[in-house]
Each structure stands twice: as C-alpha cells, then as structure tokens.
Protein backbone atom coordinates (compact mmCIF):
# COMPACT_ATOMS: atom_id res chain seq x y z
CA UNK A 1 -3.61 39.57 -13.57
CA UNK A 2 -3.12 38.27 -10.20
CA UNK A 3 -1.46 34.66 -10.37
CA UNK A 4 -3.35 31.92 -7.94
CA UNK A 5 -1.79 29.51 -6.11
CA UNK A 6 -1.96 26.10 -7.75
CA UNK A 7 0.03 24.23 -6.01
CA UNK A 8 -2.12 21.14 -4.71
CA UNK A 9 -2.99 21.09 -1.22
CA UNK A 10 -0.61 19.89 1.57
CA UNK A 11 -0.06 16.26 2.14
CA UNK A 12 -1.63 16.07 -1.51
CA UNK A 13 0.03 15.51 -4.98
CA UNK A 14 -0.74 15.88 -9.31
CA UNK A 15 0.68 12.38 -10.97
CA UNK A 16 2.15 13.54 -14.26
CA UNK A 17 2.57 10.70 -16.75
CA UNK A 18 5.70 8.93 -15.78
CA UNK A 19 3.84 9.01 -11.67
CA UNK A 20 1.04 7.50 -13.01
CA UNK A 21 2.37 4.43 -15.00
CA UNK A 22 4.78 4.11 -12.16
CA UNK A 23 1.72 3.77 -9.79
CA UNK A 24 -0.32 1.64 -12.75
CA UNK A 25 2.60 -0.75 -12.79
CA UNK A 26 2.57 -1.77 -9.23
CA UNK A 27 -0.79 -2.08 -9.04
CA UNK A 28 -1.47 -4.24 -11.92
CA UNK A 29 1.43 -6.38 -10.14
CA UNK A 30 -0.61 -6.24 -6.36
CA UNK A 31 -3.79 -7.12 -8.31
CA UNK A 32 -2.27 -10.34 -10.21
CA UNK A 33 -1.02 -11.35 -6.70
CA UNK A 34 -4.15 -10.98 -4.85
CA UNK A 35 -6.26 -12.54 -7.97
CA UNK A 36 -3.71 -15.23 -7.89
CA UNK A 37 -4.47 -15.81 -4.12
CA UNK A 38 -7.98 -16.03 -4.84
CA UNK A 39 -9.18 -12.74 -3.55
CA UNK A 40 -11.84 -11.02 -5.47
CA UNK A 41 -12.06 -6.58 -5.57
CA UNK A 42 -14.47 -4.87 -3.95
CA UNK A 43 -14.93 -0.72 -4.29
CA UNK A 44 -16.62 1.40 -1.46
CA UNK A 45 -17.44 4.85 -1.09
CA UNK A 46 -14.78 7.85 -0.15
CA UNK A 47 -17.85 8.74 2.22
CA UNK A 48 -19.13 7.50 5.54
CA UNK A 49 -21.03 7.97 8.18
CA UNK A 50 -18.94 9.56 11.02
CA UNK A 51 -20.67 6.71 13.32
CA UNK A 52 -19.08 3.97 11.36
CA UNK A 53 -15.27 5.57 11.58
CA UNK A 54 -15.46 6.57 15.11
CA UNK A 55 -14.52 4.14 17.64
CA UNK A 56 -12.71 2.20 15.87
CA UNK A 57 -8.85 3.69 15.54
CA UNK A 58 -7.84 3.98 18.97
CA UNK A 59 -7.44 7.76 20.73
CA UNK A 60 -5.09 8.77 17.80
CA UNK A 61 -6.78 7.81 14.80
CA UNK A 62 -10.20 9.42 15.63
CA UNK A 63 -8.37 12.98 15.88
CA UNK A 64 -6.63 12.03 12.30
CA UNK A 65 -10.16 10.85 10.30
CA UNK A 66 -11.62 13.96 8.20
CA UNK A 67 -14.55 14.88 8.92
CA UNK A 68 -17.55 16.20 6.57
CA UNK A 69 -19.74 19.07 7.84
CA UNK A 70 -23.29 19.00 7.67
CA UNK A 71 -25.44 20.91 4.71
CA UNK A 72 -28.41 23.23 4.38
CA UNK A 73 -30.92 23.12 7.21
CA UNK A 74 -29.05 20.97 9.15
CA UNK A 75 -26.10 22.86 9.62
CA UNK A 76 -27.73 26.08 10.20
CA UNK A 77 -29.71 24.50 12.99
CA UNK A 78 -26.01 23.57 14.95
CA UNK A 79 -24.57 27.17 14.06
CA UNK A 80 -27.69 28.48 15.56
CA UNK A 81 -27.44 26.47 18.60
CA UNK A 82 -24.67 25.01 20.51
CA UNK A 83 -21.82 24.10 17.41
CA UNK A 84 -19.58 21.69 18.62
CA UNK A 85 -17.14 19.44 16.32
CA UNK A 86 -19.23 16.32 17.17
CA UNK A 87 -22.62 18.16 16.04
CA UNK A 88 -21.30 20.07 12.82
CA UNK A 89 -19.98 16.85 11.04
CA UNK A 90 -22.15 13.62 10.63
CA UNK A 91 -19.77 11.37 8.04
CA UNK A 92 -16.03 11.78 7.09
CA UNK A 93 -13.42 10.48 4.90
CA UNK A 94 -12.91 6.76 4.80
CA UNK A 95 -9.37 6.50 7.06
CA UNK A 96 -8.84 2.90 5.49
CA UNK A 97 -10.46 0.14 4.05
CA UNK A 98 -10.93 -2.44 6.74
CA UNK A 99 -13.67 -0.18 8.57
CA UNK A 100 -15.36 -0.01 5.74
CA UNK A 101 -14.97 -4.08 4.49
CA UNK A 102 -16.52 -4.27 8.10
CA UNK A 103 -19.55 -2.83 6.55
CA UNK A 104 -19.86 -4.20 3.70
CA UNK A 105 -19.65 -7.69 5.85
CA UNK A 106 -22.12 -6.90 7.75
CA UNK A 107 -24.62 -5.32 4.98
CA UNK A 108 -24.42 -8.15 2.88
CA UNK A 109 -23.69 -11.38 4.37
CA UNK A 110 -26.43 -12.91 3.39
CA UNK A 111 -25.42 -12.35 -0.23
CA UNK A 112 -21.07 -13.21 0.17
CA UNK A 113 -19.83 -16.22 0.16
CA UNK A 114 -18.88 -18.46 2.99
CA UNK A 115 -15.91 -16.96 3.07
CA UNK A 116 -15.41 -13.58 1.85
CA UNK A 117 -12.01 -12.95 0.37
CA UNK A 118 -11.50 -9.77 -1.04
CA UNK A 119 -8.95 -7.13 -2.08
CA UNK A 120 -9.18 -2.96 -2.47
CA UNK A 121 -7.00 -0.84 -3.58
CA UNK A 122 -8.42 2.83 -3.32
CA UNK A 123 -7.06 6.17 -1.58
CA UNK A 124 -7.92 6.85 2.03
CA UNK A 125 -7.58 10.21 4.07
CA UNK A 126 -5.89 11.03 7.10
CA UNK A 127 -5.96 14.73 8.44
CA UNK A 128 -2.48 14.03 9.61
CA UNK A 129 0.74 15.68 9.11
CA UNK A 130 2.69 15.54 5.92
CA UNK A 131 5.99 14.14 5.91
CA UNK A 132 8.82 12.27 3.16
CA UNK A 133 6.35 8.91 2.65
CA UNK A 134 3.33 10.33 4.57
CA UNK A 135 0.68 12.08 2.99
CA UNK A 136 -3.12 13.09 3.59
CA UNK A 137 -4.74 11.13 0.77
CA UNK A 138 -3.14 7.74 -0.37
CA UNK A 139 -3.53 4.78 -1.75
CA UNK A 140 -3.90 1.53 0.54
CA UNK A 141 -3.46 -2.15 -1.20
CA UNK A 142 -5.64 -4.15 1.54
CA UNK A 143 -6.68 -8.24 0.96
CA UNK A 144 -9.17 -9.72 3.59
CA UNK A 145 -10.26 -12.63 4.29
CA UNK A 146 -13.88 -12.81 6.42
CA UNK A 147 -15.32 -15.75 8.11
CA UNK A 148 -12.46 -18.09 9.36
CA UNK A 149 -10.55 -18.51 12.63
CA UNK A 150 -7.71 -20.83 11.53
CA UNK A 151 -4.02 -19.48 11.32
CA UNK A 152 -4.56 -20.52 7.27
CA UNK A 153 -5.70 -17.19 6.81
CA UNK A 154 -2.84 -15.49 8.03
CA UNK A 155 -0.45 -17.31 6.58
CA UNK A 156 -2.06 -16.36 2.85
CA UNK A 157 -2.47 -12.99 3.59
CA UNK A 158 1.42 -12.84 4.54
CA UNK A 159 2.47 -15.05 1.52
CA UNK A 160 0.81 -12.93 -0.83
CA UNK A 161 1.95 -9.35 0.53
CA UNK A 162 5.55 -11.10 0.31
CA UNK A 163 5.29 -12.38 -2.69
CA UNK A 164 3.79 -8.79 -4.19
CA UNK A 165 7.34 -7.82 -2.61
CA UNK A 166 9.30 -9.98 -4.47
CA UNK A 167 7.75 -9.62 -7.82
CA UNK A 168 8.31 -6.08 -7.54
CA UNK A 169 12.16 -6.66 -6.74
CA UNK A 170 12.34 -6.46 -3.82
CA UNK A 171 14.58 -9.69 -3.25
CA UNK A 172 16.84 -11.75 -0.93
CA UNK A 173 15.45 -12.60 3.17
CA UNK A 174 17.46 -9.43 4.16
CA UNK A 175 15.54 -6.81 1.82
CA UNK A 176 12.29 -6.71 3.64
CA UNK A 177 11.38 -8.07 7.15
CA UNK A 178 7.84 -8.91 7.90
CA UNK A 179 7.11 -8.46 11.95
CA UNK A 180 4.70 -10.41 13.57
CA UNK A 181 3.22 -10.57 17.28
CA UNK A 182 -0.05 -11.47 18.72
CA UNK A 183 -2.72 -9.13 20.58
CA UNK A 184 -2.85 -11.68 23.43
CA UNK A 185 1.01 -12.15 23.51
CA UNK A 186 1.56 -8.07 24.38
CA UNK A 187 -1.19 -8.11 26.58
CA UNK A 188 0.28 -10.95 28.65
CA UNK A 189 3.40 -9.29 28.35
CA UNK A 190 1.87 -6.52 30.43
CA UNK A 191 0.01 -8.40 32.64
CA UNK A 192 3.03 -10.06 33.77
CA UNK A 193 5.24 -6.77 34.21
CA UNK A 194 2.39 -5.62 36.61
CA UNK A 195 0.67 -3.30 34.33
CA UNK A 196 -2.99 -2.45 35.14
CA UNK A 197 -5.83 -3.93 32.50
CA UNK A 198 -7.38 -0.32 32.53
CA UNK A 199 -4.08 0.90 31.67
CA UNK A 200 -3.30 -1.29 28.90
CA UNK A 201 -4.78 0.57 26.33
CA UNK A 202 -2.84 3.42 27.19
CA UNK A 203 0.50 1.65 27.38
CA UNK A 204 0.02 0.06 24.29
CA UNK A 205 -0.20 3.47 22.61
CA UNK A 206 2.90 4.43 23.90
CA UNK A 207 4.67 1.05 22.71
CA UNK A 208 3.71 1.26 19.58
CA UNK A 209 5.93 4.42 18.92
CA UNK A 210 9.06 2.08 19.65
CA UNK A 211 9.95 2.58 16.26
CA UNK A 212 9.67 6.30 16.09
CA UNK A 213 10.92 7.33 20.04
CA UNK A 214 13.35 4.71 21.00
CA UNK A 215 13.13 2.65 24.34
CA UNK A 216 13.68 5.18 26.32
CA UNK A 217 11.33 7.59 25.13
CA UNK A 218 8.67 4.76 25.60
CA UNK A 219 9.61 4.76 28.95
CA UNK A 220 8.82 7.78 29.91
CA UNK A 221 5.72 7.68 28.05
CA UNK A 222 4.71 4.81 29.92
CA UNK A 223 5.59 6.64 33.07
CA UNK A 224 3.88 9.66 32.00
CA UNK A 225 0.76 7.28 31.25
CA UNK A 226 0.17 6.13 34.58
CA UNK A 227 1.86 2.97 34.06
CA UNK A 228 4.03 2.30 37.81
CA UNK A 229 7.60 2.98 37.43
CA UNK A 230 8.60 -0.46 38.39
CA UNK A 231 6.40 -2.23 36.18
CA UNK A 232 7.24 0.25 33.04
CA UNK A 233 11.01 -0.67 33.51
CA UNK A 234 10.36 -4.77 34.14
CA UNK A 235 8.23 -4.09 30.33
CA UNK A 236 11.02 -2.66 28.78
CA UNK A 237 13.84 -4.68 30.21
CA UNK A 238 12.44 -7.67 29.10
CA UNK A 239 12.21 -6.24 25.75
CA UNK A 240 16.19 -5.82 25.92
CA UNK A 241 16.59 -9.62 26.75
CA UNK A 242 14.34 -11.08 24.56
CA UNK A 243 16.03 -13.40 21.44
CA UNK A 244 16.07 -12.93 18.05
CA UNK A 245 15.17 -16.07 16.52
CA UNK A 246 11.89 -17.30 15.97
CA UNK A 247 12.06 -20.81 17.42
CA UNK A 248 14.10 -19.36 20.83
CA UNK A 249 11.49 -16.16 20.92
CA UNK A 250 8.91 -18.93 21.24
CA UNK A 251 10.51 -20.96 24.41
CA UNK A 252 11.03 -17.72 25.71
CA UNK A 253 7.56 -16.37 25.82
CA UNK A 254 6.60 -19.79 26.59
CA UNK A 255 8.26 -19.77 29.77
CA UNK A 256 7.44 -15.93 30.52
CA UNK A 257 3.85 -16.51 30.08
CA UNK A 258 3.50 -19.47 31.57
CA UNK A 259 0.32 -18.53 34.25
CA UNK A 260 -1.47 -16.69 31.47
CA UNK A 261 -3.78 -19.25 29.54
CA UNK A 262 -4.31 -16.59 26.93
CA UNK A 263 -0.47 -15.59 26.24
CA UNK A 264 0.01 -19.25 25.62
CA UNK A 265 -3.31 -19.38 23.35
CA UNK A 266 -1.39 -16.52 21.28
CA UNK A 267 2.40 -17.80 21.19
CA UNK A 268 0.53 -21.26 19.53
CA UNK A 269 -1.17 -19.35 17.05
CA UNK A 270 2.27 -17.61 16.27
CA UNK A 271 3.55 -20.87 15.93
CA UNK A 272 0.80 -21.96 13.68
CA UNK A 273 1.25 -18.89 11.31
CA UNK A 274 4.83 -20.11 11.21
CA UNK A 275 4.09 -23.06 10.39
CA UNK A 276 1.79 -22.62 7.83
CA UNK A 277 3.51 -19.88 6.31
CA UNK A 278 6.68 -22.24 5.98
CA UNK A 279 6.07 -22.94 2.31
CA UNK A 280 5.08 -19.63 0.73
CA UNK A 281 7.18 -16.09 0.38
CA UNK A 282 6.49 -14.85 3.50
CA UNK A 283 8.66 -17.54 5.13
CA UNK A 284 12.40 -16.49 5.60
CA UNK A 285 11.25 -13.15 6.40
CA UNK A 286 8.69 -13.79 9.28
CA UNK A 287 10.33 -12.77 12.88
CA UNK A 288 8.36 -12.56 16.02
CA UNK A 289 8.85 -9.18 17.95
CA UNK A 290 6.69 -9.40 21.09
CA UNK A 291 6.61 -5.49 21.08
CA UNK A 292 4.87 -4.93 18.24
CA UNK A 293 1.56 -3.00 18.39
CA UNK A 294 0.19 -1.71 15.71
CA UNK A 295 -1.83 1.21 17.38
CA UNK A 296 -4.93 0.70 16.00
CA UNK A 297 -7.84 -1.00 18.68
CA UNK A 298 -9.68 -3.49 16.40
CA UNK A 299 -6.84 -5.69 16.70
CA UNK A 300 -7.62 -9.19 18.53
CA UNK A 301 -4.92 -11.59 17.84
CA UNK A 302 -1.87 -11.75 15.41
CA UNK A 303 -0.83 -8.79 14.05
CA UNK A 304 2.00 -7.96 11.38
CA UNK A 305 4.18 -5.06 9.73
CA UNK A 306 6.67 -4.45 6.91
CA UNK A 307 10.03 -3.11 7.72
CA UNK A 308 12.32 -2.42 4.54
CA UNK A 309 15.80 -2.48 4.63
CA UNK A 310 17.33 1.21 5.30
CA UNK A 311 13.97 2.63 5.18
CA UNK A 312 12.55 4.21 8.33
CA UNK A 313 8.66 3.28 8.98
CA UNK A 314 6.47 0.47 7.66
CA UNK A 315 5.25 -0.55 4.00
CA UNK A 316 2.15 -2.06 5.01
CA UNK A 317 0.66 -4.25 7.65
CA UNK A 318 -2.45 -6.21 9.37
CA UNK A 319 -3.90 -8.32 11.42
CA UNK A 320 -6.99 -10.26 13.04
CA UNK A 321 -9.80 -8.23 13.78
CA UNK A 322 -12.19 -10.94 14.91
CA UNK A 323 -14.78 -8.22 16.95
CA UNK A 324 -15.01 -5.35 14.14
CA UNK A 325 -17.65 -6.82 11.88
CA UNK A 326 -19.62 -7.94 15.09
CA UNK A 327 -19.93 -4.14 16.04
CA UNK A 328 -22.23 -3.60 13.06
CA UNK A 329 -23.97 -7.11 12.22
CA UNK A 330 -24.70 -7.72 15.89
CA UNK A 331 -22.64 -11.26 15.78
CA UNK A 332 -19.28 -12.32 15.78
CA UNK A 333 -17.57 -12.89 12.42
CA UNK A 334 -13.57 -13.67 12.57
CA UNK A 335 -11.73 -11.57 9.76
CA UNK A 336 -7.76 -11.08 9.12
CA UNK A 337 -6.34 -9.08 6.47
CA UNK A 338 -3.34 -6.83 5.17
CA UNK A 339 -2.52 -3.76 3.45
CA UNK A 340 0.20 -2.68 1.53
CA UNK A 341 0.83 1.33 1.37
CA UNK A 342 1.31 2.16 -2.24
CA UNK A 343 3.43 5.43 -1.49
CA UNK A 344 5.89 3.96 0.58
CA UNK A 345 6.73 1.45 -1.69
CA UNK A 346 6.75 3.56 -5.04
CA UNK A 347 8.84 6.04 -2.70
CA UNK A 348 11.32 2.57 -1.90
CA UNK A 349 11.20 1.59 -5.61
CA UNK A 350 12.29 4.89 -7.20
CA UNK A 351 15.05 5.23 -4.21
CA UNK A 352 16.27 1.56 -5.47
CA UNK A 353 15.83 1.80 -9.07
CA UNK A 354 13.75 -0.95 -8.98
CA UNK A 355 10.89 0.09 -11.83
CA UNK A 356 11.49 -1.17 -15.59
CA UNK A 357 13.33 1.02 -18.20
CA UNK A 358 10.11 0.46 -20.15
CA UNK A 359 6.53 0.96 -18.55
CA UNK A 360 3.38 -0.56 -19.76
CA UNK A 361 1.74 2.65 -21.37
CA UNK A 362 4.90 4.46 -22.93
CA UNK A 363 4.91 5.40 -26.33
CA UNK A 364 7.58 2.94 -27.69
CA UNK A 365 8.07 4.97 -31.00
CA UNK A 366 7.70 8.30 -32.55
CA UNK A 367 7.12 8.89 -36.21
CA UNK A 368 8.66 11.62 -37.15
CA UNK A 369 7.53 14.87 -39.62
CA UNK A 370 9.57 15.89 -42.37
CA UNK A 371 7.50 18.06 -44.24
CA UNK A 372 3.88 18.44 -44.68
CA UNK A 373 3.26 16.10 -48.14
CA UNK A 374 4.37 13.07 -45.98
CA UNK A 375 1.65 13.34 -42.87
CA UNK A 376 -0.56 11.14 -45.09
CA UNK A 377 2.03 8.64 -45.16
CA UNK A 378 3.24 8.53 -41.51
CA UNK A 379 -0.40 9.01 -40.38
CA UNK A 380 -0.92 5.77 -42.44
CA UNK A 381 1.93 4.03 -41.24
CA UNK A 382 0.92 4.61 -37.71
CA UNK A 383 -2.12 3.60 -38.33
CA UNK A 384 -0.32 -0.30 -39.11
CA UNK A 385 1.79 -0.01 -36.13
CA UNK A 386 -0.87 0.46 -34.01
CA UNK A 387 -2.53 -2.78 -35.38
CA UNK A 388 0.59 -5.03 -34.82
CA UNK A 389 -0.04 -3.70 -31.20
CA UNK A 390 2.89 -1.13 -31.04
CA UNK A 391 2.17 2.39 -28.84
CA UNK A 392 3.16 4.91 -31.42
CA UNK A 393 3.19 8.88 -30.99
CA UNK A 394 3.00 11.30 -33.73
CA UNK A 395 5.23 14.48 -33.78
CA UNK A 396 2.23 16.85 -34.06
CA UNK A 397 3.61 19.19 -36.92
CA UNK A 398 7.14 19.01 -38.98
CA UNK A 399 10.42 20.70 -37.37
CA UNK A 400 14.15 19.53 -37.52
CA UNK A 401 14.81 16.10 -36.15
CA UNK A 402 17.22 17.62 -33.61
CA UNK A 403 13.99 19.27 -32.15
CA UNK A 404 11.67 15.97 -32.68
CA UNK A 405 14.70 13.69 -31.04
CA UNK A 406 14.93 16.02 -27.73
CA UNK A 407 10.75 15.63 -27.64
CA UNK A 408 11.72 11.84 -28.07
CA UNK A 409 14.08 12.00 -25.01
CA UNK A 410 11.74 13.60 -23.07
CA UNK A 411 9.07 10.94 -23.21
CA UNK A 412 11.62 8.21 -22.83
CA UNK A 413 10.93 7.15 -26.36
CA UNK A 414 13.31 4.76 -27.91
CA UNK A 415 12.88 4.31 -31.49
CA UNK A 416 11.94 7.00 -34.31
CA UNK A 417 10.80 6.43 -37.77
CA UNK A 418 12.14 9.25 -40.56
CA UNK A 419 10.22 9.37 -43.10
CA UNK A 420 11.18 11.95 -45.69
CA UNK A 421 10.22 11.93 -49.80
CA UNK A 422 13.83 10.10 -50.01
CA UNK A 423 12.39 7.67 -47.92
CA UNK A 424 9.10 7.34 -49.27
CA UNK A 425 10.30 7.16 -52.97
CA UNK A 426 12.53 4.86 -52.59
CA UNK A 427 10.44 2.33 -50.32
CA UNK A 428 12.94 2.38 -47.33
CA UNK A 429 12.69 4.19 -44.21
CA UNK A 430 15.17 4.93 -41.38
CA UNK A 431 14.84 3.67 -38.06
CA UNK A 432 16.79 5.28 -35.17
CA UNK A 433 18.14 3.63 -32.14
CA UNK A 434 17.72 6.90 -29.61
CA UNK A 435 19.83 5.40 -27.26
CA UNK A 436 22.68 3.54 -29.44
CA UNK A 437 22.44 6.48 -32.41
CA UNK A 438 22.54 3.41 -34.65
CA UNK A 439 20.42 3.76 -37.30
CA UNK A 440 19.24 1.18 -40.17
CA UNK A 441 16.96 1.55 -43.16
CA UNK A 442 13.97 -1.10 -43.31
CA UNK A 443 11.27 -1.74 -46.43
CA UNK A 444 8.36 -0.03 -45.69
CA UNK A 445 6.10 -2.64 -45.54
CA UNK A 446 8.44 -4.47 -42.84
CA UNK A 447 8.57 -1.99 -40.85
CA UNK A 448 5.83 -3.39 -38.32
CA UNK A 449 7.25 -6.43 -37.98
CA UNK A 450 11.05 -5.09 -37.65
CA UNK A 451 9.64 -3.07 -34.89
CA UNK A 452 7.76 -5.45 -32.97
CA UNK A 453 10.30 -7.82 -32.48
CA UNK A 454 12.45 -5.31 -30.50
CA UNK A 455 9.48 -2.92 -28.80
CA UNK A 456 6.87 -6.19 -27.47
C-alpha cells in the first residue's frame, strides 16, 4: 500500500496536547485582560465577500488574502468565458479581524452600544510565505474600541496589550518595547523632505520594511519608487538624527513640522497617548519612532507595534482607523484597536521558558494497574479524585510500574498512586513523587485530600 503524504499543508500546523494547552493558557490569560478592560468577544465568519477584503490592505496585502473560487453554474459560466482571477473568486479568507469588526460595525450599529468595545481571538489566513514565526493560518488576539476620537482609547488598548505581556512574563521596561507614531506625523515627515502626495503611498510601503531591509535598502526602494533622490536622502537622514527619548522626539518633530498644521495635530495626539497611558503597563515601554508604518492603508492617525527583546519582527500591533467603518455604513465612525499575534508570542515564550511547569488541563496523577482484581478499586478511587477536583488518568490495562512510570513521564505527570492487594488489604496506598522518587504511604480514604493539597 502506497503511503500518502500527511504532513499538513505548508505554512500550516497539527497542535498535539502539550501545543494546545500551551496555546489554551495564553489565551485564557489575553481573555482575562481584555474582559478586565471591559471589552466584550465577538466571533465572525472564516468567509467573506472578496468585496469587503479588497481595498483595504494596501498593494501587498490584497496579493496575500486567499481567495475562494466560485461554485456550480457560476463558475462554469467564467471558465466558459473570459476567466480571470478577479472573475473566478467572489469571497476569500478573512486576512484579520479588523476588516471584518468593520462590518459588523456597520451591520449592526443600531443594535451596539455607544461604544463598541470588543475583543476576537480567531485564526486568519494569509497566502503568504512561511517562515520561523510566520505562517498561513494563525491566530490574531485583536481588542477594539468603536465610536470615540479621544487619545483614551489608545491609551487602553496599549495598557491592556502590555499588561497581557507582563502577566505572561514577559517583565522589566527592557523586555518588550511598544513603538508608536502617528499617520499624520510620517506623512508630514514626507511632505517636508519634498516627497510628492501621489507618491506617498508608495514611499510609505517601502518604509515600512525598515525593519526587515535596513536604511539603506529603503533607500533605494524609495529611489526605485519614484521618490527624487534628494528628497529620499533628506527622509532618511533625518531618520539618523532624530532622538531617542520621548519628551526630546517631541520638540524635535515639533520644530520639524512646524508649517504643517496636521503634523502638529498628530505629535499632540502622541503626546496625549503619552499622557494618558502614564499610569497603566504600557507606560515605561512606549517610545515614539517617527518611521514607523505599519503597511497596512486603513491607518489614519496613531499607530503602534511590539518589538521583543532579541526577537526579530513584531508581536502584535494597531492603530486608528477612523475611515474603515465609514466605507461600509456610509458615515464616519472613529475606531482604534490592537492585536496581539498568538504564534509569535508562544514561539517567544517556549524560546524563554516562560510557560508553567504545570498547565491547566494536565493530568496531575496517574493511578496505576497492578493486576486485574484491583481495576474496581482504582476505577473507584478515581472516581473520588475526580470529585475533590483533581485531573486523574488511568493506566488503561496492568503492566510493570517501570512501564506505567515512563507513560507517566511522558505526559508530564507528577504523582502516581500504586495500588496493589498489599495496598488494598492493608488500607494504605503508596504515593510516588515522579520527580523526587520519594515515596509515602497514605490511608486510603485520605488520599484525596493528601493529594489536593499538593496538585490544586
């Protein structure tokens, strides 16, 4: 017999157990921080129409979305014509979960609150190309908040992505770094090094690869973009001389952007979401960089990313989209929001050695078999353990406690119960220490008790 493949697809993974309680823990975690924040979940279909994604990712992201082909009648009438991309597919995969919050804004208004704070975590799909910490399908951790324009908004959307952070260990103001700029800011930035408004677009693609290609890289890109060479070196020069702290970066831009009403509109929001932000989590790891992008075109005024320490690309990010609802309710509604990228920072986390010895879902002891005449008993005693709210596995048939141990071991199982006839006639049993090899003998009917107060 011929053996298939089954390896999942590229850029797509199988969770075994120990990938899956991983994943479980730091999601429970995100959704206690977002619930604590007062956001509320919200679930939306893998599906859409290919009109709502389009449009709204810049020239990258609509080549990366996934698109869905047309059934039955409908596609044979395109093969049989004049089959294009555009005509074969009409909806895709969701390529994140703002789009679609846009949506559900502007479907229901009339039935969400004033304002609309809400969190999602679900996967989305990218037709992009795999790589250590990218994948096609992921999860994305986003909170939103839809229907205010005050720099409140960011500042609890930051707060609560750092404190997620924090919770999950990631600790001290030098172990993540949370980058923040301003739509309005980069565009004045631009304006001022000469660059043309139609070519803005363009040039902001290429600085957004900063990152990934280096300064000089971007300058050539820029070059290569249309941008005049004079004006793409005065952009990237005064990146080079800008400061590093937050209060100088703002005199600085202040004085840069001094003829541009709408730079200055955008360094005092900055200074706002400093402000506000002063008290919460976010706060000693908030630095303005005044070449930060963030590629994707929805974005209208601040925008913010993740940086890790030692890791290479973001672990989540945001920012104001105050225009994206508006392009399917027909008005303007002001929205900000963030996401956290679950595989990044499970990827960060294992790297570290940041998850608990013990996760929330582990068996936390195995009862061992002796012989058949005692699976009555342990089946009974498990049965008790259970009750007292202990996560007990069974060895599924008797075999030497060598064998039963290793089993043990490989579900990261700490304690086992022995239960032989010894044991059961003379009331005691043995508990075992898997990781110490101590080993004690406890009454029978204690033994729930003994247990919990080391397993809970």
């Amino acid at each position: 017999m011929t053996k298939s493949n089954t390896s999942p697809l590229s850029g797509t993974r199988d969770f075994l157990a120990i990938d899956v309680l991983k994943r479980a823990y730091v999601i429970k975690t995100i959704e206690r921080v977002y619930q604590g924040f007062g956001f509320e979940p919200l679930e939306t279909p893998a599906i859409e129409r290919l009109e709502t994604l389009l449009g709204k990712y810049g020239e990258e992201g609509d080549q990366l979305i996934f698109r869905i082909m047309k059934r039955g009648e409908k596609l044979t009438r395109v093969v049989e014509s004049q089959p294009t991309e555009d005509r074969l597919a009409d909806s895709g995969l969701r390529y994140d979960l703002t789009v679609p919050l846009a949506r559900v804004a502007a479907e229901y208004q009339a039935r969400l609150p004033r304002y609309f704070k809400r969190y999602q975590i679900q996967p989305v799909f990218r037709a992009d190309r795999p790589a250590k910490g990218r994948f096609r399908e992921f999860i994305q951790c986003d909170l939103d908040v839809v229907g205010s324009t005050c720099m409140t908004v960011e500042a609890e959307v930051l707060n609560a992505a750092a404190e997620v952070l924090n919770r999950l260990g990631f600790e001290g103001t030098s172990s993540f770094t949370i980058r923040l700029n301003h739509r309005a800011v980069l565009r004045s930035l631009m304006h001022v090094a000469g660059i043309d408004s139609q070519l803005e677009e363009s040039a902001l693609v290429a600085v957004d690869k900063l990152d990934k290609i280096g300064l000089d890289a971007v300058h050539a890109e820029l070059i290569e973009r249309g941008v005049p060479r004079a004006s793409a070196a005065q952009l990237i020069n005064r990146l080079k001389e800008a400061p590093e702290e937050n209060a100088e970066m703002l005199g600085w831009l202040r004085a840069l952007l001094t003829s541009s009403a709408e730079g200055l509109k955008g360094v005092a929001d900055l200074e706002n979401v400093l402000r506000y932000a002063s008290s919460g989590a976010a706060a000693p790891h908030l630095r303005i960089d005044p070449y930060l992008a963030r590629g994707l075109s929805y974005y209208t005024g601040p925008i913010f990313e993740v940086a890790v320490e030692n890791y290479s690309g973001s672990v989540g990010g945001g920012g104001r989209y105050d225009d994206l609802i508006g392009m399917f309710s027909g008005r303007k509604i002001p929205a900000c929001g963030f996401s956290l990228g679950l595989e990044r920072i499970l990827l960060i986390m294992e790297e570290q050695a940041l998850f608990p010895t013990q996760l929330a879902g582990q068996p936390q002891v195995l009862l061992t078999l002796f012989d058949e005449e005692t699976i009555p008993a342990v089946l009974e005693l498990a049965t008790r353990l259970r009750q007292s709210g202990i996560r007990v596995d069974v060895y599924p048939e008797p075999a030497k406690y060598g064998k039963q141990f290793k089993y043990a071991d490989q579900r990261s199982i700490r304690w086992a119960v022995l239960m032989s006839p010894r044991e059961l006639e003379s009331g005691s049993l043995v508990v075992k220490d898997l990781v110490s090899g101590d080993q004690q003998e406890v009454e029978i009917g204690s033994v729930p008790e003994w247990l919990a107060e080391r397993v809970i």
